[in-house]
Protein backbone atom coordinates (compact mmCIF):
# COMPACT_ATOMS: atom_id res chain seq x y z
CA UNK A 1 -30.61 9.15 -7.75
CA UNK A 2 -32.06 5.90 -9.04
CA UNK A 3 -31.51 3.97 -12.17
CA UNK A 4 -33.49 1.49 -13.75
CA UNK A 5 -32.13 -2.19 -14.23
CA UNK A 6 -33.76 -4.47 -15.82
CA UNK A 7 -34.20 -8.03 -13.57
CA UNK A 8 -34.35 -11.83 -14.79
CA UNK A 9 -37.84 -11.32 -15.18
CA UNK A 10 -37.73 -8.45 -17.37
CA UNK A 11 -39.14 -6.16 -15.29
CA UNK A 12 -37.48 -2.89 -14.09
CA UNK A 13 -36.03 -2.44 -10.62
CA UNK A 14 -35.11 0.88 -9.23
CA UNK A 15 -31.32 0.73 -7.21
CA UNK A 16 -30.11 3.78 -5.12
CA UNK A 17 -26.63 5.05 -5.90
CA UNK A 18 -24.44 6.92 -3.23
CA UNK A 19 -22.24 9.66 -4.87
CA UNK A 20 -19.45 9.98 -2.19
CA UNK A 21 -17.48 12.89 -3.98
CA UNK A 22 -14.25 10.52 -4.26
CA UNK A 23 -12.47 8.08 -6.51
CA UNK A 24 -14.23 4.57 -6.40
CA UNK A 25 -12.67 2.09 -4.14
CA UNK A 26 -10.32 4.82 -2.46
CA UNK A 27 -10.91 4.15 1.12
CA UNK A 28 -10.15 6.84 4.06
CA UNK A 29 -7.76 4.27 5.50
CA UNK A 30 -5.96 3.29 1.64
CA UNK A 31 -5.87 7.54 1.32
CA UNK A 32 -3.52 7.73 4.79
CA UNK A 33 -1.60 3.84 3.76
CA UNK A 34 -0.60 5.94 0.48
CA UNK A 35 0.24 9.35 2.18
CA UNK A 36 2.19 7.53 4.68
CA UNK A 37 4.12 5.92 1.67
CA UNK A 38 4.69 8.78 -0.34
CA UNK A 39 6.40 10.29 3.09
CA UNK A 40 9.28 7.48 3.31
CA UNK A 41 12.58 9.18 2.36
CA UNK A 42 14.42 7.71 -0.41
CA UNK A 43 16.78 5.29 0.91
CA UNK A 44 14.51 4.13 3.42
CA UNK A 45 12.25 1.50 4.32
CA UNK A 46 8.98 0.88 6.55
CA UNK A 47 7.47 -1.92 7.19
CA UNK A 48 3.88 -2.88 7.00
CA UNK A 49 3.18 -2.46 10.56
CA UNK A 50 4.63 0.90 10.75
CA UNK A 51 2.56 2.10 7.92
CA UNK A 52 -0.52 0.29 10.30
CA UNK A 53 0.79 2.03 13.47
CA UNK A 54 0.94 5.56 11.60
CA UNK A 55 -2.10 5.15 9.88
CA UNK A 56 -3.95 4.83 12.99
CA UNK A 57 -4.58 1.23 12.95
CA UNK A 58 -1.76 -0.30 14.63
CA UNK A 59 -3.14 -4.28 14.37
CA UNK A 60 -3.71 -3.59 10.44
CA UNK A 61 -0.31 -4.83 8.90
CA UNK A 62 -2.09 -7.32 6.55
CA UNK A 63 -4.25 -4.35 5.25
CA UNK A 64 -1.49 -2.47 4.20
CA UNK A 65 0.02 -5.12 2.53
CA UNK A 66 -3.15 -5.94 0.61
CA UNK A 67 -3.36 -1.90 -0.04
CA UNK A 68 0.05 -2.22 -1.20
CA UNK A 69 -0.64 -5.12 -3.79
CA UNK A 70 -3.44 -3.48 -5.24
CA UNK A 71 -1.77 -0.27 -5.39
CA UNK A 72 -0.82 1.02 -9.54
CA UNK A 73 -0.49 4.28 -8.76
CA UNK A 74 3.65 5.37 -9.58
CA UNK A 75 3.75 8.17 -7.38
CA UNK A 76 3.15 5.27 -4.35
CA UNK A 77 6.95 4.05 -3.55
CA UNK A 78 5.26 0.98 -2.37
CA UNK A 79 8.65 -0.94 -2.80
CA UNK A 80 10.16 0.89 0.31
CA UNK A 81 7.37 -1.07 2.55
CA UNK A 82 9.08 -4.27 3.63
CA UNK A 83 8.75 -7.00 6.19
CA UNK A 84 8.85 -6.12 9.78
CA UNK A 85 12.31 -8.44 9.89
CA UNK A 86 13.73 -7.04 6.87
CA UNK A 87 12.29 -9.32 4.30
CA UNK A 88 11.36 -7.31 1.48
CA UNK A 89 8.00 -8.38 1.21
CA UNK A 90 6.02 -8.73 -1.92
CA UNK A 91 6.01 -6.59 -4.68
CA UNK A 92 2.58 -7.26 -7.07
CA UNK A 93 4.45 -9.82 -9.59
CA UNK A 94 7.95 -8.62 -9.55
CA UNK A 95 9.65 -8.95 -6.35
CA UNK A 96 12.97 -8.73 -8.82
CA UNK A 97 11.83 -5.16 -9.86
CA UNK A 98 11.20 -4.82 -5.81
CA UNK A 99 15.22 -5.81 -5.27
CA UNK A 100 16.47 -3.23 -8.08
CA UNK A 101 14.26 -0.31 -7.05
CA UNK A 102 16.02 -0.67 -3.43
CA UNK A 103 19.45 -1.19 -4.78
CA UNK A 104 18.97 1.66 -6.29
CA UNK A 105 18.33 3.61 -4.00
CA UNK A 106 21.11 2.75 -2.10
CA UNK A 107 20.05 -0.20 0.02
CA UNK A 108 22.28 -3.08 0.12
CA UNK A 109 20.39 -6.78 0.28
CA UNK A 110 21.59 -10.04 1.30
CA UNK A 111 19.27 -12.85 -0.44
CA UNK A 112 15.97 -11.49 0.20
CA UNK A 113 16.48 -9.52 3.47
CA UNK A 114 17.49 -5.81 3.83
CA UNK A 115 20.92 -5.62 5.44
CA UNK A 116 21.80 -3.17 8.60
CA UNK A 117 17.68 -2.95 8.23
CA UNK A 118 17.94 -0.94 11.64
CA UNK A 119 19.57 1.84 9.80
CA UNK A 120 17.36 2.02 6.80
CA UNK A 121 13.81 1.53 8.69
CA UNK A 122 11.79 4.64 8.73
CA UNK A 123 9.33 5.18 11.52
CA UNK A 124 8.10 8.43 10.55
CA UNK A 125 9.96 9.71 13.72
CA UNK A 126 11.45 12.74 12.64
């Protein structure tokens, strides 16, 4: 399909436009990051490496956590993806909101680290 857009010169240009049949911006790799997410049990935590690892791009921890920044969608639990040493991470501008949503769940803190994090880290091992 091609539009026209007008250029500095004023004169038309024709530009190609791709329908893909999905949301704009939704990536195959940002569909599995937020699949994986949804998946981690209440309670629990994951860090951004094992979200990587299970969506099939083990060396991609610094995706995830820029999938997980841009991320508004509420059914996304991205506060239950943490720091591979049990720092909690970021959480967009609220890392307070981050604390509270874990707390209430059930995880104790201490300062900004998840305590007994070996009990609470989900691996999507079942």
């Amino acid at each position: 399909m091609a539009d026209a857009k007008p250029m500095a010169n004023g004169k038309p240009r024709k530009t190609s436009k791709k329908k893909t049949g999905r949301a704009a911006g939704v990536t195959s790799f940002r569909r599995r990051v937020f699949s994986i997410v949804r998946a981690i049990p209440v309670g629990r935590v994951a860090t951004y490496g094992d979200v990587a690892r299970l969506a099939g791009a083990p060396r991609a921890a610094r995706a995830v956590g820029n999938v997980m920044r841009t991320c508004d969608d509420p059914s996304v639990p991205c506060h239950r993806v943490t720091g591979a040493n049990g720092a909690l991470g970021g959480f967009g501008s609220s890392p307070l909101l981050k604390r509270q949503l874990l707390i209430a769940e059930g995880i104790t803190l201490r300062g900004g680290r998840l305590r007994e994090f070996g009990k609470v880290r989900w691996t999507g091992r079942r």
